[in-house]
PDB file of N, CA and C in Angstrom:
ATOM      1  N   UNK A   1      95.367  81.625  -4.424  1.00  0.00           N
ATOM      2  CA  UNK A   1      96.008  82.803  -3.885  1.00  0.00           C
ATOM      3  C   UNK A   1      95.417  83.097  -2.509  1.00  0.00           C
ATOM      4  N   UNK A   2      96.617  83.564  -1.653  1.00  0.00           N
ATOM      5  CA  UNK A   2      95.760  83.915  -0.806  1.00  0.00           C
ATOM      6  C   UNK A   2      95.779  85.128  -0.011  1.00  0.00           C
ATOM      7  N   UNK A   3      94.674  85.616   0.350  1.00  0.00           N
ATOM      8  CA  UNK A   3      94.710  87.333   0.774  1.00  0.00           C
ATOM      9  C   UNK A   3      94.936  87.457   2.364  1.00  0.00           C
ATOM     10  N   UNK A   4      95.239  88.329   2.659  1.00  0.00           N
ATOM     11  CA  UNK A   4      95.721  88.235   4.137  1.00  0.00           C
ATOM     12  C   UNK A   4      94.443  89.805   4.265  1.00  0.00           C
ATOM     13  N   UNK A   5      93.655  89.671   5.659  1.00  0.00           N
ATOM     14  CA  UNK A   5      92.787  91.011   5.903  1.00  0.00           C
ATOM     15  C   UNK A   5      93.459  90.794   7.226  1.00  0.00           C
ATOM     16  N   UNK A   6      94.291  91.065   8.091  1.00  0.00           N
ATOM     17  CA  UNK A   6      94.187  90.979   9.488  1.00  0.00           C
ATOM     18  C   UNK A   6      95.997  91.674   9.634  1.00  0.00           C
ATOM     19  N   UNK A   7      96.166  91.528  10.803  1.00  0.00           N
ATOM     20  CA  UNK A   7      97.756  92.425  11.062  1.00  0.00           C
ATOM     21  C   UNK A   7      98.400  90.992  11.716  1.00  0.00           C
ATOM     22  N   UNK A   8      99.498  91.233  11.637  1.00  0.00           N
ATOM     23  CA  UNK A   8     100.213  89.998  12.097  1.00  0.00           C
ATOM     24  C   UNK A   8     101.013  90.515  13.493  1.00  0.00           C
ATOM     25  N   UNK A   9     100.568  89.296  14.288  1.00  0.00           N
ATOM     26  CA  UNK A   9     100.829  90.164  15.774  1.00  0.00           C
ATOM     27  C   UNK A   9     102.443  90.257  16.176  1.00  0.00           C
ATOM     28  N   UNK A  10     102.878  89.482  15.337  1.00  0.00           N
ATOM     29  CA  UNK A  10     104.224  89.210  15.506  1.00  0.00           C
ATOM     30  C   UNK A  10     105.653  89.945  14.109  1.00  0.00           C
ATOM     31  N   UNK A  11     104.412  90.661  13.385  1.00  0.00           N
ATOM     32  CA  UNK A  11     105.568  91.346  12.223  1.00  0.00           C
ATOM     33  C   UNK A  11     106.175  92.497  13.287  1.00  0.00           C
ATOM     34  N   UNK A  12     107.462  92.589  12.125  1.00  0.00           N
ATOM     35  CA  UNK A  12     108.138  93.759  12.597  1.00  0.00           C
ATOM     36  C   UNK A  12     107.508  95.057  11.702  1.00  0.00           C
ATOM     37  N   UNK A  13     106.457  94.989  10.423  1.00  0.00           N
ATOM     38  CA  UNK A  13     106.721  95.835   9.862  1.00  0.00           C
ATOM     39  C   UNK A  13     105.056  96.830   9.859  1.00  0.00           C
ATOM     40  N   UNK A  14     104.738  97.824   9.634  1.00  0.00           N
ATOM     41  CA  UNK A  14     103.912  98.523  10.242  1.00  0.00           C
ATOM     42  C   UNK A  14     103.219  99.243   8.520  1.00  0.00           C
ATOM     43  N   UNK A  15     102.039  99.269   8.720  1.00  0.00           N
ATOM     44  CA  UNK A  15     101.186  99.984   7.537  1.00  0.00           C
ATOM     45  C   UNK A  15     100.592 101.241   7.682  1.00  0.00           C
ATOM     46  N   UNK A  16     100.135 101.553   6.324  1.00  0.00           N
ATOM     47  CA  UNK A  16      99.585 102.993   6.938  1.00  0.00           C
ATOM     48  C   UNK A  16      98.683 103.525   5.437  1.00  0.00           C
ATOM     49  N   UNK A  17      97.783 104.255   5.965  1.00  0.00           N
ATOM     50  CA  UNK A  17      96.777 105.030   4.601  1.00  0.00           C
ATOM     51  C   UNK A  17      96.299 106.253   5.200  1.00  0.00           C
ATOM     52  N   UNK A  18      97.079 107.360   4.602  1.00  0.00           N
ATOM     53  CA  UNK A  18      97.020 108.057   4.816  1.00  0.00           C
ATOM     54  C   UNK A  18      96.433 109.383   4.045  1.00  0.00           C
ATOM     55  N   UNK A  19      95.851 110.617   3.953  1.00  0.00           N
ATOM     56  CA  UNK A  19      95.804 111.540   2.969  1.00  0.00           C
ATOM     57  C   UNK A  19      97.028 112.455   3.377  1.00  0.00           C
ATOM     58  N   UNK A  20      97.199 113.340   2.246  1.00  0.00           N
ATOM     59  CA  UNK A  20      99.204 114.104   3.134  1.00  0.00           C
ATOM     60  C   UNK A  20      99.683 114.498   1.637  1.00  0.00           C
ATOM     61  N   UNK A  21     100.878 114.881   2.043  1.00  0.00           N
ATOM     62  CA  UNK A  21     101.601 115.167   1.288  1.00  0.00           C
ATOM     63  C   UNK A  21     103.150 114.798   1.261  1.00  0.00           C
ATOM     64  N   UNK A  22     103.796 114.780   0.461  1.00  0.00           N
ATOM     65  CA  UNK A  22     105.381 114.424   0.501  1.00  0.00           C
ATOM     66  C   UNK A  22     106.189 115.465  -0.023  1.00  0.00           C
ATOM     67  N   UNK A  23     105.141 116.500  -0.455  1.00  0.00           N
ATOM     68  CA  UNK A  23     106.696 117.941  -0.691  1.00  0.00           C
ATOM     69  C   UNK A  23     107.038 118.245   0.776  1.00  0.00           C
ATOM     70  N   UNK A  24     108.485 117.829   0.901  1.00  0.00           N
ATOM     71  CA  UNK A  24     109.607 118.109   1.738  1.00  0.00           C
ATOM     72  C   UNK A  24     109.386 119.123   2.372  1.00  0.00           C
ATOM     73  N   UNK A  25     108.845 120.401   1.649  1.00  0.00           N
ATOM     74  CA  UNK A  25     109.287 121.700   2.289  1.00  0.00           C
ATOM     75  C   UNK A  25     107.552 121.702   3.463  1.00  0.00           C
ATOM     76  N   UNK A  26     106.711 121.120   3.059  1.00  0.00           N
ATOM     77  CA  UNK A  26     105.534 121.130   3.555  1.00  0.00           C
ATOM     78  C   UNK A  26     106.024 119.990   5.336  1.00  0.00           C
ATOM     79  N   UNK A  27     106.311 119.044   5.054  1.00  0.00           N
ATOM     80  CA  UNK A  27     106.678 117.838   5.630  1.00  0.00           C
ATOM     81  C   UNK A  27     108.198 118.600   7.447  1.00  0.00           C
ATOM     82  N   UNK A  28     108.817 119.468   6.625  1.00  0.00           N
ATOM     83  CA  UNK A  28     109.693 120.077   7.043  1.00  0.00           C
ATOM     84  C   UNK A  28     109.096 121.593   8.149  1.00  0.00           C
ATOM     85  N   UNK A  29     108.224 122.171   7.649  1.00  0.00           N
ATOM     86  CA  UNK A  29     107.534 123.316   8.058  1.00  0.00           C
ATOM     87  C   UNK A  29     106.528 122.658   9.231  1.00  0.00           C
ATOM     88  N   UNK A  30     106.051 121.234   8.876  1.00  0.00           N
ATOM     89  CA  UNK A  30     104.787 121.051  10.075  1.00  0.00           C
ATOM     90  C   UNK A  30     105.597 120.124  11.430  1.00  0.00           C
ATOM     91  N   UNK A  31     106.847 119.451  10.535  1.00  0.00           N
ATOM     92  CA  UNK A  31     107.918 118.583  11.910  1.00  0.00           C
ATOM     93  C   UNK A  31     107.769 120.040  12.832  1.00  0.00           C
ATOM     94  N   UNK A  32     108.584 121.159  12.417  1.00  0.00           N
ATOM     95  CA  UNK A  32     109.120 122.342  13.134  1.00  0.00           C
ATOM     96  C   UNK A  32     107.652 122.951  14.281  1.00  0.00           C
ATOM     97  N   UNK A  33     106.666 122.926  13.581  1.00  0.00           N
ATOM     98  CA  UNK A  33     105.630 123.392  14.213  1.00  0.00           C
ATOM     99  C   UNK A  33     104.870 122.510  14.619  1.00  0.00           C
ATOM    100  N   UNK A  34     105.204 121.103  15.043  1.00  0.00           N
ATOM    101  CA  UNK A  34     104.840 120.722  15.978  1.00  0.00           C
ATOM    102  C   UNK A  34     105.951 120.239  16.837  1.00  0.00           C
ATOM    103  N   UNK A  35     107.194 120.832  16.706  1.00  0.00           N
ATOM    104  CA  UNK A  35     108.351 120.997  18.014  1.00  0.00           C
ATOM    105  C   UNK A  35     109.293 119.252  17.303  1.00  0.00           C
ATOM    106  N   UNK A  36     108.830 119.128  15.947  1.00  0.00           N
ATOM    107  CA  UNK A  36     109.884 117.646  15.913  1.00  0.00           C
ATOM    108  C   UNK A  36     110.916 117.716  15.109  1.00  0.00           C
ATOM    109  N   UNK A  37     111.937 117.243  15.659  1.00  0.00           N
ATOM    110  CA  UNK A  37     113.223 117.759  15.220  1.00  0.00           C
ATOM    111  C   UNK A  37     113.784 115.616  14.555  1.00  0.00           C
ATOM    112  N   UNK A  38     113.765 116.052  12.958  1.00  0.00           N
ATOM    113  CA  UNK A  38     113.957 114.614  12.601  1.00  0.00           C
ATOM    114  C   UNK A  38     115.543 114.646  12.004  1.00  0.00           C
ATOM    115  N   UNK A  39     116.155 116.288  11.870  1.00  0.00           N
ATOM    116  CA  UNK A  39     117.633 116.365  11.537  1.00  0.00           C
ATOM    117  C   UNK A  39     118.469 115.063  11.629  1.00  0.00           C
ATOM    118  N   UNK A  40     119.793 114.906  11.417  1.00  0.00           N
ATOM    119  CA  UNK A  40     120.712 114.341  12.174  1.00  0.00           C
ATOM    120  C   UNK A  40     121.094 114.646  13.711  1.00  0.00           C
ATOM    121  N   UNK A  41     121.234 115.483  14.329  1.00  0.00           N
ATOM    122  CA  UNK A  41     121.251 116.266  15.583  1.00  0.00           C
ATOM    123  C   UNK A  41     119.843 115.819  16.334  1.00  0.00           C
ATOM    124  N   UNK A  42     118.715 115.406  15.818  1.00  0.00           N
ATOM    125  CA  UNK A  42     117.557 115.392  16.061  1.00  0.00           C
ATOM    126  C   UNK A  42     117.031 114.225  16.600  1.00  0.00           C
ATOM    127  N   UNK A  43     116.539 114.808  18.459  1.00  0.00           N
ATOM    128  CA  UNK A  43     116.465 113.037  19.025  1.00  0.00           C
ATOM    129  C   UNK A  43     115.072 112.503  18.551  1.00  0.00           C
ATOM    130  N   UNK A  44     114.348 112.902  17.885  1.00  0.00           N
ATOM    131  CA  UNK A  44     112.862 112.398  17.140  1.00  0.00           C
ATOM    132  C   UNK A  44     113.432 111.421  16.426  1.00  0.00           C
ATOM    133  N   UNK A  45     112.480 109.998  16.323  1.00  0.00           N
ATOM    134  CA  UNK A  45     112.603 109.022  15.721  1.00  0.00           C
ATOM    135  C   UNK A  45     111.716 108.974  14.806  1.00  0.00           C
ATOM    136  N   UNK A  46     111.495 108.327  13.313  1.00  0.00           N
ATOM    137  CA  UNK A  46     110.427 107.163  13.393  1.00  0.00           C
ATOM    138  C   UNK A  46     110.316 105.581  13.867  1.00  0.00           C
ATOM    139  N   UNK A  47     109.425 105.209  14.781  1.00  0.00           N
ATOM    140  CA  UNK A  47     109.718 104.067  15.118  1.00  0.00           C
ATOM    141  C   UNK A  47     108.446 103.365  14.459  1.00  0.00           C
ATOM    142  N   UNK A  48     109.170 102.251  14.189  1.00  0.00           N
ATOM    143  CA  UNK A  48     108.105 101.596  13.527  1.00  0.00           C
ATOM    144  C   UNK A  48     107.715 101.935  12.146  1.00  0.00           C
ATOM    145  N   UNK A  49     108.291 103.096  11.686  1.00  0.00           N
ATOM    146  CA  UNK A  49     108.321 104.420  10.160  1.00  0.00           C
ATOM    147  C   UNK A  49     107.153 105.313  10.647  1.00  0.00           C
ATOM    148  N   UNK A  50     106.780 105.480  11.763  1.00  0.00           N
ATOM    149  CA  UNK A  50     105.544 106.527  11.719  1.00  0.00           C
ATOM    150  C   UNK A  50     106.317 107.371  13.307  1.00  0.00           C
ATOM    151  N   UNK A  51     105.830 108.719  13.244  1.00  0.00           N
ATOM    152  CA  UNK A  51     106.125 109.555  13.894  1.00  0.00           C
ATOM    153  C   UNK A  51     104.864 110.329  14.278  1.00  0.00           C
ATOM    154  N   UNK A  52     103.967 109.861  15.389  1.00  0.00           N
ATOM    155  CA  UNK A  52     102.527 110.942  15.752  1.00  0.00           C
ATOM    156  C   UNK A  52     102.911 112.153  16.183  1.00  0.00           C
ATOM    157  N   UNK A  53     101.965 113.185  15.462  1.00  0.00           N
ATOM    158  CA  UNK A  53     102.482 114.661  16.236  1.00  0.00           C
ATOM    159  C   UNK A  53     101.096 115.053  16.641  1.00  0.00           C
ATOM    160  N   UNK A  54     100.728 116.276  17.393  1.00  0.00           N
ATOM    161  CA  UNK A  54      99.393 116.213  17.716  1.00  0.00           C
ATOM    162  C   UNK A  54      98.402 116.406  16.957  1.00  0.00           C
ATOM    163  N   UNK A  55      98.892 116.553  15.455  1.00  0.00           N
ATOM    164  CA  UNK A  55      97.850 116.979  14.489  1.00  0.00           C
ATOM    165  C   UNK A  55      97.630 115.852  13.515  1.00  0.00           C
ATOM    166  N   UNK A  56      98.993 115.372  12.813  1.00  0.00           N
ATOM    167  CA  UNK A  56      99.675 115.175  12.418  1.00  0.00           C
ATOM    168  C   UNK A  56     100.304 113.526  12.543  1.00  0.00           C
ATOM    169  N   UNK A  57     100.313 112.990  11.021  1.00  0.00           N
ATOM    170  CA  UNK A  57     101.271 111.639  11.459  1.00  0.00           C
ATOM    171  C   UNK A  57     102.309 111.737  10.247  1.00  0.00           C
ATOM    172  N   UNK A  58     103.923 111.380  10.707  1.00  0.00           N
ATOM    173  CA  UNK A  58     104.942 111.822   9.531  1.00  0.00           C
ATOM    174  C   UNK A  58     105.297 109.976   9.574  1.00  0.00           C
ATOM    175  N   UNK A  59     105.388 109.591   8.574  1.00  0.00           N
ATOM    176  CA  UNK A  59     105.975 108.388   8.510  1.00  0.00           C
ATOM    177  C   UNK A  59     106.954 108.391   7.026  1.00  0.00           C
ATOM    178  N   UNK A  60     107.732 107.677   7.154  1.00  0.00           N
ATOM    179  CA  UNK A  60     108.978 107.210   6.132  1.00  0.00           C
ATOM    180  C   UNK A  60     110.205 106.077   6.711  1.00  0.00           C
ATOM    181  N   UNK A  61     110.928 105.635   6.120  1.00  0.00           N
ATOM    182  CA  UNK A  61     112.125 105.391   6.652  1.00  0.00           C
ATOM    183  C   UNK A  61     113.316 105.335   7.741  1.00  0.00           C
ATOM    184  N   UNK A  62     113.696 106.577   6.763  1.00  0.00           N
ATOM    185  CA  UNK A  62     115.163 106.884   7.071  1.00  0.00           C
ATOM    186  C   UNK A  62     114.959 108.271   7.836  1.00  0.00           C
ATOM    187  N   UNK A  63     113.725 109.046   7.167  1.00  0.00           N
ATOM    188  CA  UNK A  63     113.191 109.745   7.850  1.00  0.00           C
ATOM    189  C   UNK A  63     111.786 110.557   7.245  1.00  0.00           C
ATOM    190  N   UNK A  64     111.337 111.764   7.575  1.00  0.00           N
ATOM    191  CA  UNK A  64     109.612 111.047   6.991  1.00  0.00           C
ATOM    192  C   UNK A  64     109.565 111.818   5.907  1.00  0.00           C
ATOM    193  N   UNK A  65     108.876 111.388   5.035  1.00  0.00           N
ATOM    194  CA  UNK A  65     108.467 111.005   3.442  1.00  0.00           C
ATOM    195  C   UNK A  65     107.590 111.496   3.117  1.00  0.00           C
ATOM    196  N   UNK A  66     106.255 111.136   3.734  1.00  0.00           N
ATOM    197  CA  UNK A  66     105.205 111.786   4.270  1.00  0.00           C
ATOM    198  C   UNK A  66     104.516 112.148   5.258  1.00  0.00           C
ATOM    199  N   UNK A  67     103.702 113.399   5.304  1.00  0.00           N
ATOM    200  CA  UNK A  67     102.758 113.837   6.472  1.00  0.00           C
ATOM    201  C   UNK A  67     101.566 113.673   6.032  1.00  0.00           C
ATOM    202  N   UNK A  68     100.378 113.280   7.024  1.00  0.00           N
ATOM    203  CA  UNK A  68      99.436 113.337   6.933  1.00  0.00           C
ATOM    204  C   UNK A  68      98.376 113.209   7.531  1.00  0.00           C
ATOM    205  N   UNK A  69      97.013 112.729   7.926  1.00  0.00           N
ATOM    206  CA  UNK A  69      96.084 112.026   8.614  1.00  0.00           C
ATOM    207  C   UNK A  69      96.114 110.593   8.053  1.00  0.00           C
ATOM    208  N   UNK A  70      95.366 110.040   8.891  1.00  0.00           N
ATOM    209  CA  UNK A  70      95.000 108.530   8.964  1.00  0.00           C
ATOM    210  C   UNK A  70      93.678 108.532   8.479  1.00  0.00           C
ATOM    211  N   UNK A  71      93.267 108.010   7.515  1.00  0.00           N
ATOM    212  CA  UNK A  71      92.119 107.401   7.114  1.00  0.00           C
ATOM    213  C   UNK A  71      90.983 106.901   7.269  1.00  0.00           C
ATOM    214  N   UNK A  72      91.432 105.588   7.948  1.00  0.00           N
ATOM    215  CA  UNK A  72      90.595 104.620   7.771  1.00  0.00           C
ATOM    216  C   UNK A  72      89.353 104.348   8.108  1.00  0.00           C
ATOM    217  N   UNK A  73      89.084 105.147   9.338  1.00  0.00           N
ATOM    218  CA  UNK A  73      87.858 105.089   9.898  1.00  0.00           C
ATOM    219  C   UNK A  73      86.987 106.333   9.318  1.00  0.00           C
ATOM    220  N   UNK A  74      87.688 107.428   8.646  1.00  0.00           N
ATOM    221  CA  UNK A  74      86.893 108.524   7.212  1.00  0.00           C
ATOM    222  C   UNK A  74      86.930 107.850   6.084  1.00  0.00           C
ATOM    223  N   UNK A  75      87.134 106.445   5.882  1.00  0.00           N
ATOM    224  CA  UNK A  75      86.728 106.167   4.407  1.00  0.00           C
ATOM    225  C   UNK A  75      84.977 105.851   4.392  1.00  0.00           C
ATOM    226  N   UNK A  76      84.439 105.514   5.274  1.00  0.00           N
ATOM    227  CA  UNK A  76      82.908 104.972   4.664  1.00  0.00           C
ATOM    228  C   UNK A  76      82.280 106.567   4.823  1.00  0.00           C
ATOM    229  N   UNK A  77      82.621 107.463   5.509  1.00  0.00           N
ATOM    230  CA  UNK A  77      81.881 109.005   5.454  1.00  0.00           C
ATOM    231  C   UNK A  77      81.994 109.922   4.129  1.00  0.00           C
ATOM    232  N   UNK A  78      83.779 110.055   4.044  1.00  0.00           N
ATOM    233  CA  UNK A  78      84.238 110.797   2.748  1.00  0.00           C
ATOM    234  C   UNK A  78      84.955 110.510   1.436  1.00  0.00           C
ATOM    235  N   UNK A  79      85.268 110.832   0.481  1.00  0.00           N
ATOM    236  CA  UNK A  79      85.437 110.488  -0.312  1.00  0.00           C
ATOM    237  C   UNK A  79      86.899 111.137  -0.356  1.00  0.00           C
ATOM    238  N   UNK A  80      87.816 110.608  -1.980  1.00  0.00           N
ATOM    239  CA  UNK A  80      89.181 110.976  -1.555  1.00  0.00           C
ATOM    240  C   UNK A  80      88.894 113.107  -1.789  1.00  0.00           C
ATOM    241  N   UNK A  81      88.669 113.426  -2.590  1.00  0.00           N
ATOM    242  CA  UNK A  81      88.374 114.565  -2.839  1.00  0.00           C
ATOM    243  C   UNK A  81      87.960 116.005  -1.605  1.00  0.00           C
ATOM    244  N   UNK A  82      86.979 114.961  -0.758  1.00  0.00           N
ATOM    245  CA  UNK A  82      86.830 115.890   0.255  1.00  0.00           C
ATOM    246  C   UNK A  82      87.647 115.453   1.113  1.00  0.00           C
ATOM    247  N   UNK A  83      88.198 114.077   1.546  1.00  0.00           N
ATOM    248  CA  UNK A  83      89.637 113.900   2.395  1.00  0.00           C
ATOM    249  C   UNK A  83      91.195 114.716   2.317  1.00  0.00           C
ATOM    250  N   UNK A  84      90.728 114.897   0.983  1.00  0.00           N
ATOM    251  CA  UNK A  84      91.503 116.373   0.676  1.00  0.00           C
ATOM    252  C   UNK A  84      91.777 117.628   1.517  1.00  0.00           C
ATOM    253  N   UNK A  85      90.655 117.397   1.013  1.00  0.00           N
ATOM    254  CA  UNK A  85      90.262 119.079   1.995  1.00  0.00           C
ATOM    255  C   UNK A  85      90.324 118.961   3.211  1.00  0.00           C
ATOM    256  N   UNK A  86      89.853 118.092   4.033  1.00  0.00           N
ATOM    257  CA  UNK A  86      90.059 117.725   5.459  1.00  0.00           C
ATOM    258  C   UNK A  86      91.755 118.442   5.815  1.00  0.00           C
ATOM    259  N   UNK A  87      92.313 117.318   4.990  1.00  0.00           N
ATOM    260  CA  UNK A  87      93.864 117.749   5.386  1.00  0.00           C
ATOM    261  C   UNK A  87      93.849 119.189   5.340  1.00  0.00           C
ATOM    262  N   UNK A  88      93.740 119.889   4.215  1.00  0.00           N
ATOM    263  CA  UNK A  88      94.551 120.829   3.920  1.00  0.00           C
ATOM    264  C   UNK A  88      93.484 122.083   4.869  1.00  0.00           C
ATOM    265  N   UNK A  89      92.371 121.837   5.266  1.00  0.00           N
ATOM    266  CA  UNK A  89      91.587 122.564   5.900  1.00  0.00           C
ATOM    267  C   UNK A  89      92.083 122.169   7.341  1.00  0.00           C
ATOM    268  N   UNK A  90      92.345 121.164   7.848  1.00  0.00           N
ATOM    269  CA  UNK A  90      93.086 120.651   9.415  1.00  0.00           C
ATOM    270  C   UNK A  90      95.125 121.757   9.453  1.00  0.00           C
ATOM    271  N   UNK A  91      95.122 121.622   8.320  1.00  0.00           N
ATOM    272  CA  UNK A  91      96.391 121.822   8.262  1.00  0.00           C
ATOM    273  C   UNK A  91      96.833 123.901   7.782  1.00  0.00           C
ATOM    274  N   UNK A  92      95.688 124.386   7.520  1.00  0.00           N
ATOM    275  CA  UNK A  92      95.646 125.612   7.618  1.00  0.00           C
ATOM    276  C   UNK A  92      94.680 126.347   9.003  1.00  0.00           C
ATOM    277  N   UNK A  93      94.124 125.665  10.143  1.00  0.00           N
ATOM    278  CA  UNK A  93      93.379 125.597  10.922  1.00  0.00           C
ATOM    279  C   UNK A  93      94.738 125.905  12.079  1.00  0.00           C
ATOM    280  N   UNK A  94      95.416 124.685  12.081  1.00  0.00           N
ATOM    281  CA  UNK A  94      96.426 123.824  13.293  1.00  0.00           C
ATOM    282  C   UNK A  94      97.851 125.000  13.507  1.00  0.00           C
ATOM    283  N   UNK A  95      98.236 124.785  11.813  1.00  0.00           N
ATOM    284  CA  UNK A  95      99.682 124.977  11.507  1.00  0.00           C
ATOM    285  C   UNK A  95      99.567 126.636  10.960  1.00  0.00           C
ATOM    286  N   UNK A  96      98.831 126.821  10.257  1.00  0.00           N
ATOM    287  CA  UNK A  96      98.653 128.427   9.469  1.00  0.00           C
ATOM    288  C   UNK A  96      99.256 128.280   8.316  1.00  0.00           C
ATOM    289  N   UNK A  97      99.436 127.085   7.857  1.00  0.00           N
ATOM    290  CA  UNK A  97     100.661 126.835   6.409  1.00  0.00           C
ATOM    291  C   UNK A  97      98.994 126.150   5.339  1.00  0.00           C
ATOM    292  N   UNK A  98      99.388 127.147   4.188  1.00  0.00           N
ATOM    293  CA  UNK A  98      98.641 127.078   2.815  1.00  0.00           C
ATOM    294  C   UNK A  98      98.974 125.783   2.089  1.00  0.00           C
ATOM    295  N   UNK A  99      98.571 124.434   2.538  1.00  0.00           N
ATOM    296  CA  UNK A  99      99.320 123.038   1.265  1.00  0.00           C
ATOM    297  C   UNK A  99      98.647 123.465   0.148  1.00  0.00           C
ATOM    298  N   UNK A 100      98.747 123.343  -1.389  1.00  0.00           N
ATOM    299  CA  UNK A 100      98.459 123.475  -2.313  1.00  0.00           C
ATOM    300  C   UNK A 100      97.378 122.210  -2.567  1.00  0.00           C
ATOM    301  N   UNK A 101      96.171 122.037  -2.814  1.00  0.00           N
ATOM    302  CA  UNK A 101      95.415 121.038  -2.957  1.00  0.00           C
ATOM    303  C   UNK A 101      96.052 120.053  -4.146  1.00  0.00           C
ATOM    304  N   UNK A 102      96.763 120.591  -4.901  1.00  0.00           N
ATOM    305  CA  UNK A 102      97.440 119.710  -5.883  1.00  0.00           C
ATOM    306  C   UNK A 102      98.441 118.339  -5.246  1.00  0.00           C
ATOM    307  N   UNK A 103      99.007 118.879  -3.937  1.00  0.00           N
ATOM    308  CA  UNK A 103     100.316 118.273  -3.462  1.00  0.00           C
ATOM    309  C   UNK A 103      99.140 117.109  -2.536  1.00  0.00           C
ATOM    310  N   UNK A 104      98.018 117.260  -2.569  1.00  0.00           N
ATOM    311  CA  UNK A 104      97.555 116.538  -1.090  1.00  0.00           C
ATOM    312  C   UNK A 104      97.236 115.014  -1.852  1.00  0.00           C
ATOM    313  N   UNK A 105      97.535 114.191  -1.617  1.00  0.00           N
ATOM    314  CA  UNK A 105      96.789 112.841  -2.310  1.00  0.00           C
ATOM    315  C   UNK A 105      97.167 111.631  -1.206  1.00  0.00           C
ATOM    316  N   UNK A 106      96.424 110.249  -2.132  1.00  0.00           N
ATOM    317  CA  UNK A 106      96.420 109.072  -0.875  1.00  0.00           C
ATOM    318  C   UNK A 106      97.907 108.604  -0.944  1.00  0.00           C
ATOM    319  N   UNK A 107      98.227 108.138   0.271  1.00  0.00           N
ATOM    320  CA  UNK A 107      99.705 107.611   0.574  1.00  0.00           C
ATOM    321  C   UNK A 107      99.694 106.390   1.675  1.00  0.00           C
ATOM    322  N   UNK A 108     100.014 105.213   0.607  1.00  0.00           N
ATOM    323  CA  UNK A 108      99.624 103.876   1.548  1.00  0.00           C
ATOM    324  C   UNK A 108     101.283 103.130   1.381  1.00  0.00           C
ATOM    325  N   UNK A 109     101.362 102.501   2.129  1.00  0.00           N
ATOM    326  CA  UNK A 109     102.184 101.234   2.215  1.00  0.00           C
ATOM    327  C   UNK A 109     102.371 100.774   4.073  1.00  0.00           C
ATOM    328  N   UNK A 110     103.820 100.509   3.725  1.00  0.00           N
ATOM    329  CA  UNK A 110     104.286  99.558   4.951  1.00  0.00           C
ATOM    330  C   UNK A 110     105.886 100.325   5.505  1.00  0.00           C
ATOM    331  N   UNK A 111     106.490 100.311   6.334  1.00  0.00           N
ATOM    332  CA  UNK A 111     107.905  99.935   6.557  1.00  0.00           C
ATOM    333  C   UNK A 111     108.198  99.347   7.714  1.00  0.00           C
ATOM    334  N   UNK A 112     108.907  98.572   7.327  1.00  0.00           N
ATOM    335  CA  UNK A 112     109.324  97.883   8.730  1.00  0.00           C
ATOM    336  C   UNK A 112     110.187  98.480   9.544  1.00  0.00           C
ATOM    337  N   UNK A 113     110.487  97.854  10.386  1.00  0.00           N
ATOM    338  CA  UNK A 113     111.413  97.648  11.503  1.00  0.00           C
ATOM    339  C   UNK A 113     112.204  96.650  11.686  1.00  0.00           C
ATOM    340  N   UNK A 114     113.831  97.161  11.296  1.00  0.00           N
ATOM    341  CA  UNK A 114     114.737  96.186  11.018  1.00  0.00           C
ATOM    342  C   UNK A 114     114.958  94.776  10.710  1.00  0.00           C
TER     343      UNK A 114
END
């Protein structure tokens, strides 16, 4: 078998590990307050499935799925529990919106680009 550790310079398709959340109404409240409009009417993209906002990274599809921070370089400091809190302490700091610590958990994969 064999394991791949490295990014492929030539994929179309893009990864991500994130802490966040995916209730909609949370995801919907932080696009608005950081000015991103992902509607139909709405010239905000995800390209690549990720969308940076200044606090904030929304990635999904068709359109975003989840919000959250990026990880990777807080995994050897914190643990998932207090990465938790990070978010939801970054995200009542930034935005003034209460996430429920229940809704916050890890959110990994990929999506490509066509």
């Amino acid at each position: 078998m064999k394991i791949r550790l490295g990014f492929v310079s030539n994929s179309s398709s893009s990864s991500f590990c994130l802490v966040g959340t995916s209730k909609k109404w949370i995801i919907d409240e932080l696009a608005a307050k950081e000015g991103l409009n992902f509607g139909k009417d709405g010239n905000d993209v995800l390209s690549y499935g990720n969308c940076s906002g200044n606090h904030v990274i929304f990635v999904g599809s068709d359109g975003p799925e989840v919000v959250g921070i990026e990880i990777l370089k807080l995994l050897e400091d914190y643990n998932l529990k207090e990465l938790r809190q990070i978010f939801r302490d970054l995200v009542k700091d930034k935005f003034n919106v209460d996430v429920p610590i229940k809704s916050i958990d890890l959110h990994y994969g990929e999506w490509g680009n066509g």
